[in-house]
C-alpha atoms as a PDB file:
ATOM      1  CA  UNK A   1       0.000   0.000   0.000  1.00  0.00           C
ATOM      2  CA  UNK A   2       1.178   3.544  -1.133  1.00  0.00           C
ATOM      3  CA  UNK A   3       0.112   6.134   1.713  1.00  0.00           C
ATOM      4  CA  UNK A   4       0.310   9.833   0.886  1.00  0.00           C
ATOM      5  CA  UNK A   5       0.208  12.705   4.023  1.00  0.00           C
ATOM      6  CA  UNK A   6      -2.631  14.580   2.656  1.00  0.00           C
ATOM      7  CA  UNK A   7      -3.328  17.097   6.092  1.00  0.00           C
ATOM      8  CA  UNK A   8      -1.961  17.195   9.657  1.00  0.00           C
ATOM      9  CA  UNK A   9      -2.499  19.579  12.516  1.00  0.00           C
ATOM     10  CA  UNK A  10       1.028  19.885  13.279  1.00  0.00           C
ATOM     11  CA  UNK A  11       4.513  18.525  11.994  1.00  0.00           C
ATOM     12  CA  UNK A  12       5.320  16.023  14.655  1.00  0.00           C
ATOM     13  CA  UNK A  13       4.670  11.979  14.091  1.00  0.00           C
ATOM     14  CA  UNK A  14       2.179  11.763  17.167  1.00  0.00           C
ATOM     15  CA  UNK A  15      -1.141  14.387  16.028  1.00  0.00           C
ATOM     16  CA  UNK A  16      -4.375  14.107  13.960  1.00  0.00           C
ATOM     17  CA  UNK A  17      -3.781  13.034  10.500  1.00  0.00           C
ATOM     18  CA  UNK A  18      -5.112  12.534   7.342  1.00  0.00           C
ATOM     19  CA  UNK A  19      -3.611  10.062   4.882  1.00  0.00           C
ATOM     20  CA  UNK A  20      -4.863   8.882   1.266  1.00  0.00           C
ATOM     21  CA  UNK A  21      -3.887   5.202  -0.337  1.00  0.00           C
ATOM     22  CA  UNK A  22      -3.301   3.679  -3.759  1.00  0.00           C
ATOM     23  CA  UNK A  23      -6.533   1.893  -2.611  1.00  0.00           C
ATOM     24  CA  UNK A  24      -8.917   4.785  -3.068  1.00  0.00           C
ATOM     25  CA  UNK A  25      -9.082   5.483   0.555  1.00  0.00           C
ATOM     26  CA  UNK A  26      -7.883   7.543   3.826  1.00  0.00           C
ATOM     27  CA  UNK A  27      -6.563   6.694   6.738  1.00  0.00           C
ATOM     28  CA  UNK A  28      -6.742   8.534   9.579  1.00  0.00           C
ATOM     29  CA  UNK A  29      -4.604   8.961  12.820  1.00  0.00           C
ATOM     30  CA  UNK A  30      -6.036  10.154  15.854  1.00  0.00           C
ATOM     31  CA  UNK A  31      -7.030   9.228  19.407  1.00  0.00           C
ATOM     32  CA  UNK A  32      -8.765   5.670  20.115  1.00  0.00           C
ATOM     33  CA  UNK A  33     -11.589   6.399  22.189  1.00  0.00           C
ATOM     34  CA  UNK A  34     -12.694   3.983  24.911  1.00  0.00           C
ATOM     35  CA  UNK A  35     -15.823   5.683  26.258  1.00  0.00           C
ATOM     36  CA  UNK A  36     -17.872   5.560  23.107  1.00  0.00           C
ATOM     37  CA  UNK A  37     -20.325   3.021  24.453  1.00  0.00           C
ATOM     38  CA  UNK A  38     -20.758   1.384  20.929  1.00  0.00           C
ATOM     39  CA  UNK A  39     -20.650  -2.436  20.161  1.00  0.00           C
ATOM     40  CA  UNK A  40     -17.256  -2.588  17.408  1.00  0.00           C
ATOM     41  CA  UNK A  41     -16.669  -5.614  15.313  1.00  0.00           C
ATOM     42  CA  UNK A  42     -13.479  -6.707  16.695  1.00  0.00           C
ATOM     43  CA  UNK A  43     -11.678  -6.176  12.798  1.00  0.00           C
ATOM     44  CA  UNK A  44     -12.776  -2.831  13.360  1.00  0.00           C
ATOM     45  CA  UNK A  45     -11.942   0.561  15.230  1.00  0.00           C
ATOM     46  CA  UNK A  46     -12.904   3.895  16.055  1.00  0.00           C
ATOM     47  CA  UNK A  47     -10.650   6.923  15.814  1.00  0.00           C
ATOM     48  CA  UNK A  48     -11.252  10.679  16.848  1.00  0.00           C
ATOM     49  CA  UNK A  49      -9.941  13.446  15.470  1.00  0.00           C
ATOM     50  CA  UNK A  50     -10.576  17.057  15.861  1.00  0.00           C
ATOM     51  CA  UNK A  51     -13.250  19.049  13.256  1.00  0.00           C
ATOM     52  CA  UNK A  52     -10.218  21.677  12.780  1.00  0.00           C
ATOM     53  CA  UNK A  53      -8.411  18.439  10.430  1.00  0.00           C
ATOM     54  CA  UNK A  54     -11.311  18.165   8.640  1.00  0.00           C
ATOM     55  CA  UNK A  55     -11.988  21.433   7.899  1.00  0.00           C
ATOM     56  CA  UNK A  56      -8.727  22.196   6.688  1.00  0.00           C
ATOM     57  CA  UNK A  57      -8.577  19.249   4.467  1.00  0.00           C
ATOM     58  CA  UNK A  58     -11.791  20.477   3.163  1.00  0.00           C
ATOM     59  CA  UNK A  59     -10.805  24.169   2.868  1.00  0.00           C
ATOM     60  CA  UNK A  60      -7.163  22.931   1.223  1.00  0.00           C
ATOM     61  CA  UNK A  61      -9.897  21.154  -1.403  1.00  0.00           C
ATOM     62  CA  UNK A  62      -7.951  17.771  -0.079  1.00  0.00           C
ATOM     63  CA  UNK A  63     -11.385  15.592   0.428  1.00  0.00           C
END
């Protein structure tokens, strides 16, 4: 898999990010949430990440 850095809130390896693949999809970096209260498949996971990284991969016309 080819993974491109598409938006970040800050230059360091450990903050909300924004990748996209040779796949035709994102992945995302953020915090894993454990009091969500929602049933997960166990191949599964959720991941938070602040509206500021979306909006600026929306206003950078990224996504």
């Amino acid at each position: 898999m080819q993974v491109t850095k598409l938006v970040s809130t800050c230059d360091l390896k450990d903050c909300p990010t924004i990748y996209a693949t040779d796949r035709g999809t994102f992945l995302v970096q953020g915090e894993t949430p454990t009091d969500h209260g929602l049933e997960i498949p166990a191949h599964e996971t959720l991941v938070e990440i602040p509206m500021d990284l979306l909006k600026k991969a929306i206003a950078d016309g990224l996504v």
